[in-house]
C-alpha atoms as a PDB file:
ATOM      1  CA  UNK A   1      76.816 -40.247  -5.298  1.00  0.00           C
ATOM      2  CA  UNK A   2      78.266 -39.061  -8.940  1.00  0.00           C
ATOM      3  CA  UNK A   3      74.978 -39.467 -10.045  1.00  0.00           C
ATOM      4  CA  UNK A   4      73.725 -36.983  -7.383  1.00  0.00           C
ATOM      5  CA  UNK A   5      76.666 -34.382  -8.627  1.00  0.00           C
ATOM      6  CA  UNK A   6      75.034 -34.716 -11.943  1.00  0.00           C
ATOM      7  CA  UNK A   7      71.818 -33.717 -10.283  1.00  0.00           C
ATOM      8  CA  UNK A   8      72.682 -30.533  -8.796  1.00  0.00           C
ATOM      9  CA  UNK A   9      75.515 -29.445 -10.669  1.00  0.00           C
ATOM     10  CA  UNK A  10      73.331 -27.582 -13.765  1.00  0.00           C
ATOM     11  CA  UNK A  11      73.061 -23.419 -13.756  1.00  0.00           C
ATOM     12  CA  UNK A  12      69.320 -23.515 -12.913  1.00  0.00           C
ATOM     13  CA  UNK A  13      67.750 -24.175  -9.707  1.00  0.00           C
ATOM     14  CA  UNK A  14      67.272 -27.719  -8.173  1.00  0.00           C
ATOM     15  CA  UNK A  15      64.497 -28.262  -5.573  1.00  0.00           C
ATOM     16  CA  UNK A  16      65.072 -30.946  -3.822  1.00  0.00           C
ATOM     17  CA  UNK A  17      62.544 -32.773  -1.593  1.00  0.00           C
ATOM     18  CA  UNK A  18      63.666 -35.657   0.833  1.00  0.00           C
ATOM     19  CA  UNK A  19      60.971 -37.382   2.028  1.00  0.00           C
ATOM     20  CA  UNK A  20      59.033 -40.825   2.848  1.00  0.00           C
ATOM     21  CA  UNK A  21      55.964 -42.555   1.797  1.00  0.00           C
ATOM     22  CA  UNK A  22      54.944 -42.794   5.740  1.00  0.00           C
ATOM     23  CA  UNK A  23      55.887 -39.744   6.662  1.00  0.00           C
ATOM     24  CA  UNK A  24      52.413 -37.083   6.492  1.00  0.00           C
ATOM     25  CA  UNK A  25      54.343 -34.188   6.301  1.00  0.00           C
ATOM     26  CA  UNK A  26      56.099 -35.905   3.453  1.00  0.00           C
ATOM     27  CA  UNK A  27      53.170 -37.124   1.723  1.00  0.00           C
ATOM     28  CA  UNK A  28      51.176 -34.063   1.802  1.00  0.00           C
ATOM     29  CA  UNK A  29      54.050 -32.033   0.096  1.00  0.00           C
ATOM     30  CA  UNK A  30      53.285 -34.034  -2.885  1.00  0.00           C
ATOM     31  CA  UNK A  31      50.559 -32.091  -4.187  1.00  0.00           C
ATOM     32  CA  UNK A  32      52.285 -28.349  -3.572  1.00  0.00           C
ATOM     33  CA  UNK A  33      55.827 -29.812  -5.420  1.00  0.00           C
ATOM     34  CA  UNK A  34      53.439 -30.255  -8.498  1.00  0.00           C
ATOM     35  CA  UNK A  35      51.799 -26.627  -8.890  1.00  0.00           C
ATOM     36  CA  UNK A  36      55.891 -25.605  -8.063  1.00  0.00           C
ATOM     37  CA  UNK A  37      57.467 -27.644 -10.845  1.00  0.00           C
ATOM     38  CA  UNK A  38      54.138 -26.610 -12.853  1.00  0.00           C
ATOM     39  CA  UNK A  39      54.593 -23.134 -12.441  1.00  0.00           C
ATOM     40  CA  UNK A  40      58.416 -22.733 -12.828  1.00  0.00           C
ATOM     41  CA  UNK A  41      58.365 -25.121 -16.261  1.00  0.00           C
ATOM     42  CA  UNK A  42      61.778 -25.679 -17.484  1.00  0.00           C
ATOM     43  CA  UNK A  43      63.311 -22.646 -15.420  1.00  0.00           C
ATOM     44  CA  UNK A  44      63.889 -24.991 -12.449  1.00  0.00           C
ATOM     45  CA  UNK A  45      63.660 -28.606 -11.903  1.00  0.00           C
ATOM     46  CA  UNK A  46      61.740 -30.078  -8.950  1.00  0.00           C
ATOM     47  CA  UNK A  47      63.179 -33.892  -7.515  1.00  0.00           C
ATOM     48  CA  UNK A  48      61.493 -36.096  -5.008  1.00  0.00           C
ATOM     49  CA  UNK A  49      64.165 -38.123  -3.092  1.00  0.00           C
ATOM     50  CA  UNK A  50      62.819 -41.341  -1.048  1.00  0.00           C
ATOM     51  CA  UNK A  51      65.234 -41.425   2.346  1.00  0.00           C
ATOM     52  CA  UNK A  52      64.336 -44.904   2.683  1.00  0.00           C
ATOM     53  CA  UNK A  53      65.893 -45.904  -0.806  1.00  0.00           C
ATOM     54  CA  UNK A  54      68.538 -43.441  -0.685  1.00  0.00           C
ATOM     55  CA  UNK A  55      69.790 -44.181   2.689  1.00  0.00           C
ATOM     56  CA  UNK A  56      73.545 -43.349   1.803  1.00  0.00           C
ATOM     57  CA  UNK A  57      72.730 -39.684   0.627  1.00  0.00           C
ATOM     58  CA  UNK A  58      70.534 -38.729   3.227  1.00  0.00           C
ATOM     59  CA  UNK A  59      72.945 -39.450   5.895  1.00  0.00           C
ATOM     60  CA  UNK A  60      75.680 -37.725   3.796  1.00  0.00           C
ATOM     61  CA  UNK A  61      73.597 -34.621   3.576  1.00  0.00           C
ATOM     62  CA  UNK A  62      72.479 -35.214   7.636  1.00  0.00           C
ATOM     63  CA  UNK A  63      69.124 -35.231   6.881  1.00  0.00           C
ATOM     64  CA  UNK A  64      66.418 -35.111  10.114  1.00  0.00           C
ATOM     65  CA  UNK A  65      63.835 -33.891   9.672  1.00  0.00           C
ATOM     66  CA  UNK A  66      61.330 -34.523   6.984  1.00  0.00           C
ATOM     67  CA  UNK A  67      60.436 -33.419   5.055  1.00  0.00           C
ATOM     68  CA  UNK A  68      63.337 -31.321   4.061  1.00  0.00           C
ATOM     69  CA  UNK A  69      63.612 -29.571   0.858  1.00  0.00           C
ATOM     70  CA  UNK A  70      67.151 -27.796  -0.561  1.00  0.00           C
ATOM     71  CA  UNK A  71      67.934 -25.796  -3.279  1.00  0.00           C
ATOM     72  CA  UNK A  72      70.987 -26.258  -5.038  1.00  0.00           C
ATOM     73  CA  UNK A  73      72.262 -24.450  -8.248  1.00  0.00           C
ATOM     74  CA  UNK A  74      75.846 -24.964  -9.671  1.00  0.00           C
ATOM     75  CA  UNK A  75      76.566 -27.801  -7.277  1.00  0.00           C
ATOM     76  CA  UNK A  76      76.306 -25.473  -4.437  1.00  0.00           C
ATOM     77  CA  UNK A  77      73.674 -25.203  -1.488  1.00  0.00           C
ATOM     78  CA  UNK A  78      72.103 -22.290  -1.811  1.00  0.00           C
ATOM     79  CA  UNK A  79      69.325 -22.382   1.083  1.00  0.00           C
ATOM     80  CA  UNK A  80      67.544 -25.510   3.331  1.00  0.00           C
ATOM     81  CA  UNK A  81      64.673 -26.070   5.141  1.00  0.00           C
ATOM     82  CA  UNK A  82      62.887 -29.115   7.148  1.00  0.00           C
ATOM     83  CA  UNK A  83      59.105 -28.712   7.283  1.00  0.00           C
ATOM     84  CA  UNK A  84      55.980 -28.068   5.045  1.00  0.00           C
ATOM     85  CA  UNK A  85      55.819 -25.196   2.790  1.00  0.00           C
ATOM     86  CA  UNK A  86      53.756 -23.715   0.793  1.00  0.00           C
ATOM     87  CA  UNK A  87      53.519 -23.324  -3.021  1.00  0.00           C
ATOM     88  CA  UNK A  88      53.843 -19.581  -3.249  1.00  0.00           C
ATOM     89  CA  UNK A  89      56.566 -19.426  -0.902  1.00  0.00           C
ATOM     90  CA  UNK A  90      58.648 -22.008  -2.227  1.00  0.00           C
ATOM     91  CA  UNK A  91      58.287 -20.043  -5.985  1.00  0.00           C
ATOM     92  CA  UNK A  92      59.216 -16.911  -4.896  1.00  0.00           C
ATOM     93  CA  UNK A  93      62.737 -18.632  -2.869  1.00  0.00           C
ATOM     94  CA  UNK A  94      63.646 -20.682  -6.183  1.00  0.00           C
ATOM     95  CA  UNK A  95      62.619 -17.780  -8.333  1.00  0.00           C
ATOM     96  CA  UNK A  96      65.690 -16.026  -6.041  1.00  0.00           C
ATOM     97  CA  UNK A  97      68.248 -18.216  -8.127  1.00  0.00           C
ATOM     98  CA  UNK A  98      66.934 -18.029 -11.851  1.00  0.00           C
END
């Protein structure tokens, strides 16, 4: 769990994107997490999170529904969702926090 501090606690955004490799939803985020973390560069960081292999956090941060994708900056939680999104819209909330 320190590790995951380390993770969230920097002063630009952090997408994160909990998900599984049998979940469709999931899977199909894939592609629209690359054209985010492609078009923010280096002004926010984009991190896929496997439920299944990070059983301990998931249930720490009560996660449901998948996938679900949070933004932290600072260490703090600044907005969640479960569900698909699309590229654009995701941009334009993590642009919110640069």
């Amino acid at each position: 769990m320190s590790k995951f501090g380390e993770l969230i606690d920097i002063d630009i955004p952090v997408l994160l994107d909990f998900f599984t490799e049998w979940n469709e939803e999931s899977t199909a985020m894939h592609a629209v997490l690359r054209d985010v973390a492609a078009a923010l560069g280096d002004k926010a960081k984009v991190i896929k999170i496997d439920v299944d292999k990070n059983k301990e956090l998931a249930e720490a941060l009560r996660i449901k529904g998948l996938p679900t994708l949070i933004i932290y900056k600072n260490g703090e939680m600044k907005w969640r969702q479960s569900g698909e999104l699309d590229a654009n819209t995701l941009i334009a909330l993590i642009q919110e926090y640069v």
